[in-house]
Protein backbone atom coordinates (compact mmCIF):
# COMPACT_ATOMS: atom_id res chain seq x y z
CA UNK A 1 -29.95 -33.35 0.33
CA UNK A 2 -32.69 -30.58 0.36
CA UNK A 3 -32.48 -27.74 -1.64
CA UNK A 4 -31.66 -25.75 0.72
CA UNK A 5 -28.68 -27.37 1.75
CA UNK A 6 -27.41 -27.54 -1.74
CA UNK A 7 -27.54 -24.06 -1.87
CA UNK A 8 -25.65 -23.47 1.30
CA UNK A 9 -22.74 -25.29 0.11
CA UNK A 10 -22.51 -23.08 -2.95
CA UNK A 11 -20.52 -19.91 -3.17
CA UNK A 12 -22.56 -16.47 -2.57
CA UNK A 13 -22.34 -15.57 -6.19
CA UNK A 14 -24.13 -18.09 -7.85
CA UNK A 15 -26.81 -17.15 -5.50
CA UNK A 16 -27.17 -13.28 -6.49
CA UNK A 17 -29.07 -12.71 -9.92
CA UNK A 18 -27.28 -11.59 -13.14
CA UNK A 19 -28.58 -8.16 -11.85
CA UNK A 20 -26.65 -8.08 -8.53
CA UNK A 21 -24.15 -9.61 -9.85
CA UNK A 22 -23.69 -6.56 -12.27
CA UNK A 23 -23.93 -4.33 -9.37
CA UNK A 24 -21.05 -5.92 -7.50
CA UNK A 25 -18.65 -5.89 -10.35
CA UNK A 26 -19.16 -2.26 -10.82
CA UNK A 27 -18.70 -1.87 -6.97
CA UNK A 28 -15.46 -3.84 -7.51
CA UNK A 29 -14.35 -2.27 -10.52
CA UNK A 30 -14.69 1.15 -9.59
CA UNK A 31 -13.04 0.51 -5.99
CA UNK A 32 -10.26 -0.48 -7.64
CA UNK A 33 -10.12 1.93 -9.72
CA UNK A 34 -10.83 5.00 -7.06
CA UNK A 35 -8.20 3.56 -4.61
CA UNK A 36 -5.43 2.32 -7.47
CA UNK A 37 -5.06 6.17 -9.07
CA UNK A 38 -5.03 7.22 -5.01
CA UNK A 39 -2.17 4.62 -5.08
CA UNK A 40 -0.52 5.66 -8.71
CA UNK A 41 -0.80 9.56 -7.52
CA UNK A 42 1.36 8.93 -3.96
CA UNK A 43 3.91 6.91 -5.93
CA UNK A 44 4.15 9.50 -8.65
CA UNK A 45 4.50 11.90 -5.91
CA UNK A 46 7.23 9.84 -3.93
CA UNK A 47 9.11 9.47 -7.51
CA UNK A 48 9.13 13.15 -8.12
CA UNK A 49 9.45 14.84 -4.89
CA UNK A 50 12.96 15.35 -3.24
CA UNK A 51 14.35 15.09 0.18
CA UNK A 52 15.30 17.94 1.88
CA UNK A 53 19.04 18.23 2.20
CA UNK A 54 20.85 17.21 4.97
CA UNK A 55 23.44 18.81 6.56
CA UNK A 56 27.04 17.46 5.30
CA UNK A 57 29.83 17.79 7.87
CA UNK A 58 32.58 19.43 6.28
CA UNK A 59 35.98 18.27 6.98
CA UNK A 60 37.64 21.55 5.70
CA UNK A 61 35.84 23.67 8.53
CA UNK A 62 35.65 23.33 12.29
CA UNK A 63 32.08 22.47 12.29
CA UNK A 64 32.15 18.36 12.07
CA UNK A 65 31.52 16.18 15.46
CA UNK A 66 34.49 13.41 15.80
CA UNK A 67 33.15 10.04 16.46
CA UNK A 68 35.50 7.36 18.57
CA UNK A 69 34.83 3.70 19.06
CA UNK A 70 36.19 2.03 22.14
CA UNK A 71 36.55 -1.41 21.80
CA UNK A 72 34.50 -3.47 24.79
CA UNK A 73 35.19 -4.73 27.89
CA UNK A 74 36.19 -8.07 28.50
């Protein structure tokens, strides 16, 4: 095999220098960090926030809506 075809069938990062390969792995690193405390800030958000209520139907007062079930059709 030529050279060139050895190098084809290795994987992209032995083929950047020490240098790039520095480069990416800040990339990385910092990516993950940027979009991980986006994702720790929504789920510390979603743990602390509350629903709004929702409206109860009270069974002492006239204000609740009866459901009936029919049973189907044969």
């Amino acid at each position: 095999m030529t050279n060139t075809a050895q190098l084809r069938k290795q994987s992209y990062a032995f083929l950047l220098t020490e240098d790039k390969q520095r480069v990416v792995r800040r990339w990385r690193i910092g990516g993950i960090a940027f979009y991980g405390s986006i994702l720790a800030l929504l789920i510390a958000f979603a743990a602390t926030s509350q629903r709004p209520p929702a409206s109860q139907a009270n069974l002492s007062s006239d204000d609740f809506v009866a459901h009936y079930v029919s049973n189907p059709l044969p």
